[in-house]
C-alpha atoms as a PDB file:
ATOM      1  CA  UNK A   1     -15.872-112.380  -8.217  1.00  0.00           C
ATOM      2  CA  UNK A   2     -18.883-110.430  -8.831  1.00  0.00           C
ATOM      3  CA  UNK A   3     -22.498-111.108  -7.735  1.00  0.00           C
ATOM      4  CA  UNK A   4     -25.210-109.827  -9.949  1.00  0.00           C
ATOM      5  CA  UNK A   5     -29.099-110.256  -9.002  1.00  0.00           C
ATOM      6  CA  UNK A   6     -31.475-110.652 -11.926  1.00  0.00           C
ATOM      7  CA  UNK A   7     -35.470-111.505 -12.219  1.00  0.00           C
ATOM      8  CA  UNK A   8     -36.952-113.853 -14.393  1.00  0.00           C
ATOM      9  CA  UNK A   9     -39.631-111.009 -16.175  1.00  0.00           C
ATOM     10  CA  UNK A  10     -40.988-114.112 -18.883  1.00  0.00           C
ATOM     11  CA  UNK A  11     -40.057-117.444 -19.740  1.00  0.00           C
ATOM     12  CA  UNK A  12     -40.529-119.116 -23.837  1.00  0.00           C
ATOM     13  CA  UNK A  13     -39.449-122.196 -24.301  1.00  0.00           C
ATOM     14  CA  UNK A  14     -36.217-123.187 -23.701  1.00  0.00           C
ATOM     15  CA  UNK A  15     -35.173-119.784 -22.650  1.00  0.00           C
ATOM     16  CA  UNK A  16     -35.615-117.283 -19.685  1.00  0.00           C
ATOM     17  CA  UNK A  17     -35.718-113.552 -20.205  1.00  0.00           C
ATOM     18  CA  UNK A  18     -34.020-111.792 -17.007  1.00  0.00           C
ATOM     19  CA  UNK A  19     -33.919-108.457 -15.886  1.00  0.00           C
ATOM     20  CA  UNK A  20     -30.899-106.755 -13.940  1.00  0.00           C
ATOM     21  CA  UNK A  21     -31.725-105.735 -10.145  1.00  0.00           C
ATOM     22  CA  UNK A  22     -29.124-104.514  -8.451  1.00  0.00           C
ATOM     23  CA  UNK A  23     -28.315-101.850 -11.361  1.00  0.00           C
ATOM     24  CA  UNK A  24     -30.908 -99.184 -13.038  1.00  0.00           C
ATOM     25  CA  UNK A  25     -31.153-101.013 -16.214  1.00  0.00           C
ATOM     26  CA  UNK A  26     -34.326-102.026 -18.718  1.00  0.00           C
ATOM     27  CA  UNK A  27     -32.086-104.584 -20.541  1.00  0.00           C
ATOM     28  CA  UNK A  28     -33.267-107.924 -20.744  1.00  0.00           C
ATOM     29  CA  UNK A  29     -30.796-110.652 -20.593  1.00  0.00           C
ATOM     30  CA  UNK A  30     -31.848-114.126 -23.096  1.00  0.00           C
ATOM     31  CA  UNK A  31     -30.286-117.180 -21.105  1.00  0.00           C
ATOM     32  CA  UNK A  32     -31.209-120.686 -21.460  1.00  0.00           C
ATOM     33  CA  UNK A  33     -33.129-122.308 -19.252  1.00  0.00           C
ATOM     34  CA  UNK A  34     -30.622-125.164 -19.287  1.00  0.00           C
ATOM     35  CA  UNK A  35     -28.084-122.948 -16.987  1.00  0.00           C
ATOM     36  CA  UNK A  36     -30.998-121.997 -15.000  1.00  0.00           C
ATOM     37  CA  UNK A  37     -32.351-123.825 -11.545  1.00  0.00           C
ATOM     38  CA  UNK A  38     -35.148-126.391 -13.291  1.00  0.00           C
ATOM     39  CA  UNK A  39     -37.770-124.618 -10.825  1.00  0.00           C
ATOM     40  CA  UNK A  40     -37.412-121.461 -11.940  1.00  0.00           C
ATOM     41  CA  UNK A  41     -41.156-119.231 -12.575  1.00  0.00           C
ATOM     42  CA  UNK A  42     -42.044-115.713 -13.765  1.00  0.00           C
ATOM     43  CA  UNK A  43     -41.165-113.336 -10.610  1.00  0.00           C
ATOM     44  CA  UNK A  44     -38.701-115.750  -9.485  1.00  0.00           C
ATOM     45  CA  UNK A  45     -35.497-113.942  -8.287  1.00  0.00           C
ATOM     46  CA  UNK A  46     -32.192-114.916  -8.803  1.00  0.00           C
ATOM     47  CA  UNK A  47     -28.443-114.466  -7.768  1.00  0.00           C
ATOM     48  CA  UNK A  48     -25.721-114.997 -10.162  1.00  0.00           C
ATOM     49  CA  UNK A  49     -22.312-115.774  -9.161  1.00  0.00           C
ATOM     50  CA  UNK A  50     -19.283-117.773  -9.449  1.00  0.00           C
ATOM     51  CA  UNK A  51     -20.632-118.802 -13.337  1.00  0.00           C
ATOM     52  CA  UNK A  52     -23.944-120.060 -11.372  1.00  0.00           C
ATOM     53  CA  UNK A  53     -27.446-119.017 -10.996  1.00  0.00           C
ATOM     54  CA  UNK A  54     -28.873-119.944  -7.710  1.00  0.00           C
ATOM     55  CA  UNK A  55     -33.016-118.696  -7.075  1.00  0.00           C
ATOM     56  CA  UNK A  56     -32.888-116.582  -3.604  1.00  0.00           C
END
């Protein structure tokens, strides 16, 4: 399984807007909040793996 890292660059609503880390990239990934940890802010960093996003 792959690990991916990912910052939370804005938040609207029911969805998070995240941003790639570990890879040069300016993408920004649309996920819902519901599949996100519930204490989740702007600058928060996260680690996705295993189908799970966990804030490090």
């Amino acid at each position: 399984m792959e690990t991916w890292y990912y910052e939370v660059v804005s938040i609207d609503g029911d969805y998070a807007n995240l941003k790639r880390t570990d890879t040069e990239s300016e993408e920004l990934k649309l996920v819902a909040r519901a599949l996100l940890p519930p204490e989740i802010t702007e600058g928060s960093r996260l680690k996705y793996e295993m189908m799970s996003y966990s804030i490090i």
